[in-house]
Protein backbone atom coordinates (compact mmCIF):
# COMPACT_ATOMS: atom_id res chain seq x y z
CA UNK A 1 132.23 112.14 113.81
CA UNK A 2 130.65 114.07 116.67
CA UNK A 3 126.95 113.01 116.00
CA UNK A 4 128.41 109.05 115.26
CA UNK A 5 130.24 109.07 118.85
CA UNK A 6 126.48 110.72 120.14
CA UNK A 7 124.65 108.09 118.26
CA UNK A 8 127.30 105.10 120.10
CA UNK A 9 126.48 106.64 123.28
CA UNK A 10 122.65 106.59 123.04
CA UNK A 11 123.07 102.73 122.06
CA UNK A 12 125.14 102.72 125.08
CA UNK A 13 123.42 103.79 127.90
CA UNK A 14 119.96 102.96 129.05
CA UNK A 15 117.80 105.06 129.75
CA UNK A 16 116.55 105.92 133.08
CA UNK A 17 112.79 107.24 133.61
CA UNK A 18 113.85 109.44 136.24
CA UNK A 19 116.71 111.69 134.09
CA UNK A 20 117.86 111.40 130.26
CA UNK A 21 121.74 110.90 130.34
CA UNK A 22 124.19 113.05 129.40
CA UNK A 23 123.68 111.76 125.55
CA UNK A 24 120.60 112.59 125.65
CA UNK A 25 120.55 115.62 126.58
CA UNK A 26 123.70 116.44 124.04
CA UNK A 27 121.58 115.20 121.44
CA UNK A 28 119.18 117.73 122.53
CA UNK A 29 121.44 120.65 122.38
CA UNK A 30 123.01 120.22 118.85
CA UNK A 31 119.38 119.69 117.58
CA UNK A 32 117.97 122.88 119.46
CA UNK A 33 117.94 125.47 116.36
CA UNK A 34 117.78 123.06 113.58
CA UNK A 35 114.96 122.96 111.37
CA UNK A 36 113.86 119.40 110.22
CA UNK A 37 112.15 119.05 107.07
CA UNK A 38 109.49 116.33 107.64
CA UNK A 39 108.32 114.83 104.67
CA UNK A 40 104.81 113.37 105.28
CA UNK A 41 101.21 111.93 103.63
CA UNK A 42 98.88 114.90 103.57
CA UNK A 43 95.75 112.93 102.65
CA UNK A 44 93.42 114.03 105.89
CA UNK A 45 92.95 117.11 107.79
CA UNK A 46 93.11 115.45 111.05
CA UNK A 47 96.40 113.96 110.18
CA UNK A 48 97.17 117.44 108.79
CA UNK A 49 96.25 119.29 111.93
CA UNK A 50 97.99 116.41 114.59
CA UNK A 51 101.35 117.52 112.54
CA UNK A 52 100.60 121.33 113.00
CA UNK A 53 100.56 120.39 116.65
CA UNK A 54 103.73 118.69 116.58
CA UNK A 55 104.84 121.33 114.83
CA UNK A 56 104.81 123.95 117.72
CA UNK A 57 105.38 121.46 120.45
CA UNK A 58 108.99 120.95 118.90
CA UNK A 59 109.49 124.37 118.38
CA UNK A 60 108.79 125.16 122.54
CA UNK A 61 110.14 122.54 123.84
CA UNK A 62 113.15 122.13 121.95
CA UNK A 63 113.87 124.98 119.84
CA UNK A 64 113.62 123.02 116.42
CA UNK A 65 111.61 123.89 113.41
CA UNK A 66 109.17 121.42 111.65
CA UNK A 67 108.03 121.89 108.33
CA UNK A 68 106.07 119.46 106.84
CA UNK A 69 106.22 118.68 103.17
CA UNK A 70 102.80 117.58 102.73
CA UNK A 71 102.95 114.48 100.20
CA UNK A 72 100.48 112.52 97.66
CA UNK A 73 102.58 109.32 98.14
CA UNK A 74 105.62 108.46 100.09
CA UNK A 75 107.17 107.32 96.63
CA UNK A 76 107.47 111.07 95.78
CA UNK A 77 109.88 111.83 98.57
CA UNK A 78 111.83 108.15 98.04
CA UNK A 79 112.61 109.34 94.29
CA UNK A 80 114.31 113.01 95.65
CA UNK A 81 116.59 110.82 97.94
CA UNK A 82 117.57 108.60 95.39
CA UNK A 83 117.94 111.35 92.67
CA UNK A 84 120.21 113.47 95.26
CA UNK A 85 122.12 109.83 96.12
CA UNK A 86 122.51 109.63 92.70
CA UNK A 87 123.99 112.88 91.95
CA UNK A 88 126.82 113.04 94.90
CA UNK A 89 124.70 114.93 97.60
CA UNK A 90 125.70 112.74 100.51
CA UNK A 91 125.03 115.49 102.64
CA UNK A 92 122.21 118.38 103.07
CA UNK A 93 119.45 116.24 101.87
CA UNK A 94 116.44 118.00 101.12
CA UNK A 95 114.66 115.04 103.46
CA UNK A 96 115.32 114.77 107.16
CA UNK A 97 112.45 112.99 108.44
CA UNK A 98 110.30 110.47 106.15
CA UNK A 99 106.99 108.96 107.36
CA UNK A 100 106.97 105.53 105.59
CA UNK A 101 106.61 101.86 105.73
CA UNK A 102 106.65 98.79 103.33
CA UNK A 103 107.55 98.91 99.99
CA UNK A 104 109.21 102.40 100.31
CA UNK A 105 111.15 101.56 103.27
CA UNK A 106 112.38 97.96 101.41
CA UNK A 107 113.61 100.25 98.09
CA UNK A 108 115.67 103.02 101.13
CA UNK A 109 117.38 100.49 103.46
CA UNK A 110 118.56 98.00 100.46
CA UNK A 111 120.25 100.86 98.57
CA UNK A 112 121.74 102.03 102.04
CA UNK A 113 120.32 105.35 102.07
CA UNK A 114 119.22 105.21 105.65
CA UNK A 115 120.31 105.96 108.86
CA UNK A 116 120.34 102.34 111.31
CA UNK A 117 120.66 101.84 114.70
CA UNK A 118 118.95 104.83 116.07
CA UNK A 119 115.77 103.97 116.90
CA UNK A 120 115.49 102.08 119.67
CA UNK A 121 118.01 104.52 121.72
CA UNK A 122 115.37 106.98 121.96
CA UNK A 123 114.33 107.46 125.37
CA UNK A 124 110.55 106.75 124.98
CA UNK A 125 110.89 103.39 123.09
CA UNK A 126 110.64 102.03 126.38
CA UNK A 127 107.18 102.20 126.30
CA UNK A 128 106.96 100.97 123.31
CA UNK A 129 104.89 97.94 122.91
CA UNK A 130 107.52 95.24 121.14
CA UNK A 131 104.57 93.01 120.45
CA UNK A 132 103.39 94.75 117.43
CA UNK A 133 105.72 94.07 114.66
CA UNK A 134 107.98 97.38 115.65
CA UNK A 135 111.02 95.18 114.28
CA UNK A 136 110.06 94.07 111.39
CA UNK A 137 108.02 96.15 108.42
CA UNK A 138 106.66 94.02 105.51
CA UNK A 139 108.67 90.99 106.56
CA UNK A 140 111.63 93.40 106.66
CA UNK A 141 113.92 93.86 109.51
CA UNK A 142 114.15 97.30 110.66
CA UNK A 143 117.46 97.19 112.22
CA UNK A 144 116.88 100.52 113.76
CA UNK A 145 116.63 102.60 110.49
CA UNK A 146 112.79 103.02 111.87
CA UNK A 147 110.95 104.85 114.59
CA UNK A 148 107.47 103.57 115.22
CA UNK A 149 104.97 106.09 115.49
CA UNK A 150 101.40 104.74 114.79
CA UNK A 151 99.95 101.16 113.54
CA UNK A 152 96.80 100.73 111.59
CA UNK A 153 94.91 97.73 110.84
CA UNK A 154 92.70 97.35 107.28
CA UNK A 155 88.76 97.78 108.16
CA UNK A 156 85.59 98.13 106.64
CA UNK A 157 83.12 100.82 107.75
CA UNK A 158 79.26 100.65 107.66
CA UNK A 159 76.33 101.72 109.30
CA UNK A 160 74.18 99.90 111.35
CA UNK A 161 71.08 101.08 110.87
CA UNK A 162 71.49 100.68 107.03
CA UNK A 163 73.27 97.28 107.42
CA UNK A 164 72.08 95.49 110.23
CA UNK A 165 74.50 92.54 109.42
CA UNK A 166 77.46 93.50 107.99
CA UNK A 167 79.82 90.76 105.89
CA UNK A 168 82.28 89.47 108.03
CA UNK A 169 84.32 87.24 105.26
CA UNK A 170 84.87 87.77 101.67
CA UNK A 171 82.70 85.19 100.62
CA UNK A 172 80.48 87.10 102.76
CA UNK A 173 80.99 90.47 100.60
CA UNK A 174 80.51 88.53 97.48
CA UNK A 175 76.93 87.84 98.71
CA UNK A 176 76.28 91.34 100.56
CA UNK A 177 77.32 92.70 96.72
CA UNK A 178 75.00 90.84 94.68
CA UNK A 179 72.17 91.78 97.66
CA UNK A 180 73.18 95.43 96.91
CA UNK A 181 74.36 95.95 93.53
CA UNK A 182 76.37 99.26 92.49
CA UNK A 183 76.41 99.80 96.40
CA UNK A 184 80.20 98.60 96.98
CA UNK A 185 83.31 99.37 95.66
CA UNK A 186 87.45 99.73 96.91
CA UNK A 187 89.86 102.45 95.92
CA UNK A 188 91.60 102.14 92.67
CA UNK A 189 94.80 100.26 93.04
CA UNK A 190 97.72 102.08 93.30
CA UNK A 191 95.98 103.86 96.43
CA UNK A 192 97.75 102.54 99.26
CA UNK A 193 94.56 101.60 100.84
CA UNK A 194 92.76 100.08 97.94
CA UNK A 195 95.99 98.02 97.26
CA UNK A 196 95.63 96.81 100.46
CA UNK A 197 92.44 95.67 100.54
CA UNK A 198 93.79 93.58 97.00
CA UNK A 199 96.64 92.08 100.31
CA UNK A 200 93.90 91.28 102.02
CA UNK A 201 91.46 89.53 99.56
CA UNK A 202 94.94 87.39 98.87
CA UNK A 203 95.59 86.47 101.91
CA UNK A 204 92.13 85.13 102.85
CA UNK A 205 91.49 83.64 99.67
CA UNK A 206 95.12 82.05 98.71
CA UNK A 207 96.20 78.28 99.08
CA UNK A 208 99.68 79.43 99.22
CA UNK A 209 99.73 81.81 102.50
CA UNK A 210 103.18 80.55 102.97
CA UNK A 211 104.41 82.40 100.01
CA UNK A 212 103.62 85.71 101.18
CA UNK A 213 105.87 86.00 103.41
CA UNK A 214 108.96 86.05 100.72
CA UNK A 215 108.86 88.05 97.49
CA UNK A 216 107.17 87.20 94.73
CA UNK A 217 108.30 84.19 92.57
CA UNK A 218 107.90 84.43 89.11
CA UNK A 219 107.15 80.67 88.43
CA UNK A 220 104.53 80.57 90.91
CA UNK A 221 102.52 84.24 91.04
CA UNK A 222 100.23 83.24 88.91
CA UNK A 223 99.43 80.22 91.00
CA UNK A 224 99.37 82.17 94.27
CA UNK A 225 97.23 84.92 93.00
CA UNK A 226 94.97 82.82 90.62
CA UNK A 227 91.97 82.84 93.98
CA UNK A 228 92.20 86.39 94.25
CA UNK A 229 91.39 87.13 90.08
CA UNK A 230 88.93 84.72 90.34
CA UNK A 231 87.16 86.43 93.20
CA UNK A 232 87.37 89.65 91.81
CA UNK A 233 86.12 88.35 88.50
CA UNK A 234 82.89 87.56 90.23
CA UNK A 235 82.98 90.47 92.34
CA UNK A 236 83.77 93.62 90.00
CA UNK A 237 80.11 93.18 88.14
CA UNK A 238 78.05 93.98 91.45
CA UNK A 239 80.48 96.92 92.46
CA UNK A 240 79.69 100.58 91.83
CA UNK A 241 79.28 101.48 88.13
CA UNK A 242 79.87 97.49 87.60
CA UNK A 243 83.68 97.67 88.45
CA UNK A 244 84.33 100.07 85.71
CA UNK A 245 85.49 102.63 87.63
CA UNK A 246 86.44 103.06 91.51
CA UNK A 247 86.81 105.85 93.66
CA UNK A 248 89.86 107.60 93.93
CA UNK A 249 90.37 107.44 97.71
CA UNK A 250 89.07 106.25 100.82
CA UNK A 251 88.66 109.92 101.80
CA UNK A 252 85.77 110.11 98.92
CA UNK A 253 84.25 106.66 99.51
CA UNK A 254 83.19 108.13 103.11
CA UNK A 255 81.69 110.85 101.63
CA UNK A 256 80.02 108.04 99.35
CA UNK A 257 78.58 106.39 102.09
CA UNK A 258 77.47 109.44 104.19
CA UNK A 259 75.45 110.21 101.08
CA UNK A 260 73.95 106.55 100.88
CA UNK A 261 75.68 106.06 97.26
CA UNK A 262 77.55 103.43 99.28
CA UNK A 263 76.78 100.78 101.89
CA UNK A 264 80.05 100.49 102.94
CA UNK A 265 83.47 102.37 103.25
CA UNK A 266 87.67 101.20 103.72
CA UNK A 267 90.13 102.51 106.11
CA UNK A 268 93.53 101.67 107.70
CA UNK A 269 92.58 103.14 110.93
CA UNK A 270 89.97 101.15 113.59
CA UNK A 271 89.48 104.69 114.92
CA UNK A 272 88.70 106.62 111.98
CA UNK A 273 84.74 105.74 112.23
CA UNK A 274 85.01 107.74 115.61
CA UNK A 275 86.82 110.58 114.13
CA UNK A 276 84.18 110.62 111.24
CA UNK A 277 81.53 110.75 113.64
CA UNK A 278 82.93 113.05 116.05
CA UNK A 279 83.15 115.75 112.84
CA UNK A 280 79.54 114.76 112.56
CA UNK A 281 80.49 113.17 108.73
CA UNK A 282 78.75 109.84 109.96
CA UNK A 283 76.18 109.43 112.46
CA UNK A 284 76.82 107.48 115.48
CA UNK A 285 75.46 104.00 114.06
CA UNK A 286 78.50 103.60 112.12
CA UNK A 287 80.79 101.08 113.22
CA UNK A 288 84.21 99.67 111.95
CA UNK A 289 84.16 96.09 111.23
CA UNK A 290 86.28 93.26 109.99
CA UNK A 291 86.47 89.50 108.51
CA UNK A 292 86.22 87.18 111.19
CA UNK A 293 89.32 85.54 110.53
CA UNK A 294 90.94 88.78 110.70
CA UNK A 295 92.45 91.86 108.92
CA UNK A 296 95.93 92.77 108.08
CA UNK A 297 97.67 95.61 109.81
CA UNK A 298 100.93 97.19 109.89
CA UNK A 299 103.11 99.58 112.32
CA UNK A 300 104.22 102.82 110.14
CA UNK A 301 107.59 104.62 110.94
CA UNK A 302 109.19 107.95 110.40
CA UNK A 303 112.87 107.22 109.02
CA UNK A 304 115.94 109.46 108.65
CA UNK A 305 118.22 109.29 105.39
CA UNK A 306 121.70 108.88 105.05
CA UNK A 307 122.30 112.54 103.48
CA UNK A 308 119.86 114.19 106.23
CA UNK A 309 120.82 117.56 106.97
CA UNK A 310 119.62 117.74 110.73
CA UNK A 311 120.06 114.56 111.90
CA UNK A 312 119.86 115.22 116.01
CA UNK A 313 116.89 117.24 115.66
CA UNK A 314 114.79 114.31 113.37
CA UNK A 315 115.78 111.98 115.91
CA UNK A 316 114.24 114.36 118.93
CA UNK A 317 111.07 114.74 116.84
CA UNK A 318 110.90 111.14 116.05
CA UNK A 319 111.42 110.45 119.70
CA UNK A 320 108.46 113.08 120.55
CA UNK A 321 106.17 111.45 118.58
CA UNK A 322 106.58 108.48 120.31
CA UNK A 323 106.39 110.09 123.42
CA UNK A 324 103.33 109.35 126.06
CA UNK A 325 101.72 112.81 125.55
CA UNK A 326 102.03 112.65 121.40
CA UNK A 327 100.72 109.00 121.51
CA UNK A 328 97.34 110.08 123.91
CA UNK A 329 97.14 112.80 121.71
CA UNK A 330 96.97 111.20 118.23
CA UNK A 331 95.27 108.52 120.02
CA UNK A 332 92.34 111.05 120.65
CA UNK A 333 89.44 110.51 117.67
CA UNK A 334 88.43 114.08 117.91
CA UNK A 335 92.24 114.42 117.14
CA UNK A 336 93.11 111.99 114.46
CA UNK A 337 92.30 108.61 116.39
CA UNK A 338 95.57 106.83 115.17
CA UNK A 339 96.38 103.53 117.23
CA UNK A 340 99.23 103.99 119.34
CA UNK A 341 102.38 102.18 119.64
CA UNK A 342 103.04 102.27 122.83
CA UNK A 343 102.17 99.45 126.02
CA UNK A 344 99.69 101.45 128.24
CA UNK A 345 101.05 98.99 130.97
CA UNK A 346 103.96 100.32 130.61
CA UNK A 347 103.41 104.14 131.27
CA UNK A 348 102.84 105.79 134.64
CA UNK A 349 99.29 105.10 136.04
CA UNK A 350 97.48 108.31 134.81
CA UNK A 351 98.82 108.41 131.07
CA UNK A 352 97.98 104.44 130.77
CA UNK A 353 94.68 105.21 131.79
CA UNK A 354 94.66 108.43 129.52
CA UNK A 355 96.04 106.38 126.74
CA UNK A 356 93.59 102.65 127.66
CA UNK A 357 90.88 105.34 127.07
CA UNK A 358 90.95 106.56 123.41
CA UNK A 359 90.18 102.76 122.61
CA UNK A 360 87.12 103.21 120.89
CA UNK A 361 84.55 101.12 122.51
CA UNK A 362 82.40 100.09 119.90
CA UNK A 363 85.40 98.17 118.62
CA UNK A 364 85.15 94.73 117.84
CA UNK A 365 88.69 92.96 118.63
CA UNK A 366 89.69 91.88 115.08
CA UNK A 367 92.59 89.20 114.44
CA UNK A 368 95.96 90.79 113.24
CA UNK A 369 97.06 89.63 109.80
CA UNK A 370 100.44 90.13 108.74
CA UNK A 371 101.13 92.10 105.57
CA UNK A 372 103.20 90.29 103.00
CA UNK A 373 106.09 90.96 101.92
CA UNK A 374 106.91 94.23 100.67
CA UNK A 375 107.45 93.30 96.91
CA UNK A 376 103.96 92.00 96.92
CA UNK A 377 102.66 95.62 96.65
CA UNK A 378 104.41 96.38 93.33
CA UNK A 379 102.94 92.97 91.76
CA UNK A 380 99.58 93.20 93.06
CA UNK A 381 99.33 96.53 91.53
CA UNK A 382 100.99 95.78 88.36
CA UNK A 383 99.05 92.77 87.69
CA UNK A 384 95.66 94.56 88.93
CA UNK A 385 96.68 97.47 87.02
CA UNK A 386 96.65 95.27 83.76
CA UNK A 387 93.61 92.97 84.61
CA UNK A 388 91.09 95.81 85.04
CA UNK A 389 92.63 99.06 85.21
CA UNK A 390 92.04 99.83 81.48
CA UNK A 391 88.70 99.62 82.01
């Protein structure tokens, strides 16, 4: 009852930038001493080594203990929360802060095993920046159950001086793949990134955009999706070992292309070229690059469950990481290069300027395409999955 009459008051008050209220900093007291187990993708050693940071920033400034439960796939840590649901443990959940968007976020918040209406009473989401889709995730609404803490937007990654002109539309990587057979490839569907480059191929490609935006209908996904099989149809032959096979990861696909086995590589982060470069894994003529009529990107979140054991001190953490210094700091590409969340015109002259800085400047502007609905993911895969994953 204590930490619900908190959580009323945070809603309640605004938040001044020259002193946090009283609920605020009562909030801060119960969580000093907690320890908050973070459960979080482990894929990268910058991301890796950002959370290490965060880690002892937490711990000095506000007495609570991170660990991070380093994770293959959000889905791992969404099956523990609804296994403990399951078996009565509506308290001391083995979860207390969750990095995750989309499809995992859609399976917590319908079953009710979130915690809503906390986010935006965090001090710092004042700076956030409420034109990104901070509300909504996947066509979603977030209804507070979400802190934002990063976005990302799909791009490709070449180098220049192997690829003077790089394919800016996927009729455009149709031809740039028959130019330079065995030279391109994706990650194998159900990696998050290589099932979002499957989102993005549909939504370029599809007559039915509209339909996105809702889940899938039965009666018409074959319809909707009937460009994008087509496409890859003609596509797969040209790919590396003739669409056979795919690489595991993104992660391995840049270590394809540093070795010239590939022409081109796939991330979710505009910045990660510059963090690849600035680890001297790709020389300084590779760029990131998208389709001219755009990309899609997302916002990702850290959430809190229901049955969350230190629920004041995830909420402090998940207000630190979208705090000014975090967001300069993950912005950083010798760091991790993660887009912020936050409106540099909001913040204080210096860390706007700090923060405006870590845009990388060999950046091309990209439109922002909006991911479909969160269903999609499970279908795409499924269907993919049966079309050519046997192979």
């Amino acid at each position: 009852m204590r930490l619900r009459s908190l959580l009323l008051l945070l809603i309640a008050l605004s938040f001044s930038a020259l002193a946090q209220p009283t609920g605020w900093n009562d909030l801060r007291q119960q969580a000093s001493g907690q320890t908050v187990w973070f459960n979080a993708w482990g894929g990268d050693p910058a991301v890796n080594s950002y959370l290490d940071w965060t880690s002892a920033q937490v711990k000095d400034r506000y007495g609570i203990t991170l660990k991070i439960v380093h994770l293959a796939d959000a889905a791992e840590a969404v099956k523990r929360i609804q296994s403990e649901d399951a078996a009565g443990r509506k308290t001391n959940g083995s979860v207390d802060l969750l990095w995750v968007n989309g499809e995992n976020f859609r399976t917590l918040k319908t079953a009710g095993l979130l915690s809503e209406g906390w986010a935006e009473a965090l001090p710092d989401w004042r700076y956030v920046d409420v034109r990104k889709p901070v509300r909504e995730d996947f066509s979603q609404p977030v209804d507070g159950a979400e802190a934002p803490w990063g976005s990302a937007q799909l791009m490709l990654i070449g180098d220049a001086q192997r690829t003077p002109e790089f394919p800016r539309s996927a009729e455009a990587l149709l031809t740039f793949a028959r130019a330079n057979p065995g030279k391109v490839s994706y990650p194998r569907p159900p990696d998050f990134t290589g099932t979002a480059f499957i989102e993005q191929l549909l939504i370029v490609l599809t007559d039915e955009a509209q339909a996105l935006r809702q889940a899938p209908d039965p009666s018409s996904f074959d319809k909707v999706t009937a460009p994008l099989w087509r496409y890859l149809d003609q596509l797969h032959p040209y790919l590396w070992r003739k669409g056979k096979s795919f690489p595991a990861t993104p992660a391995r696909m840049d270590r394809m292309l540093a070795d010239s086995e590939l022409l081109l590589s796939v991330t979710f982060n505009p910045a990660h070229v510059d963090n690849l470069i600035a680890r001297k894994q790709l020389p300084a003529s590779a760029r990131a690059f998208g389709f001219e009529k755009g990309m899609l990107g997302n916002v990702h979140f850290v959430a809190i469950p229901a049955n969350a054991k230190s629920k004041a001190a995830a909420m402090v953490v998940a207000n630190f990481l979208m705090s000014p210094e975090a967001q300069i700091r993950k912005a950083d590409p010798t760091v991790w290069g993660d887009p912020t969340i936050l409106d540099s015109r909001l913040l204080p002259a210096p860390l706007g300027t700090r923060l405006a800085a870590h845009v990388p400047a060999s950046l091309e502007p990209v439109p922002f395409l909006a991911e479909p609905h969160a269903a999609w993911v499970a279908a795409l895969e499924k269907a993919w999955l049966a079309r050519y994953g046997a192979r």
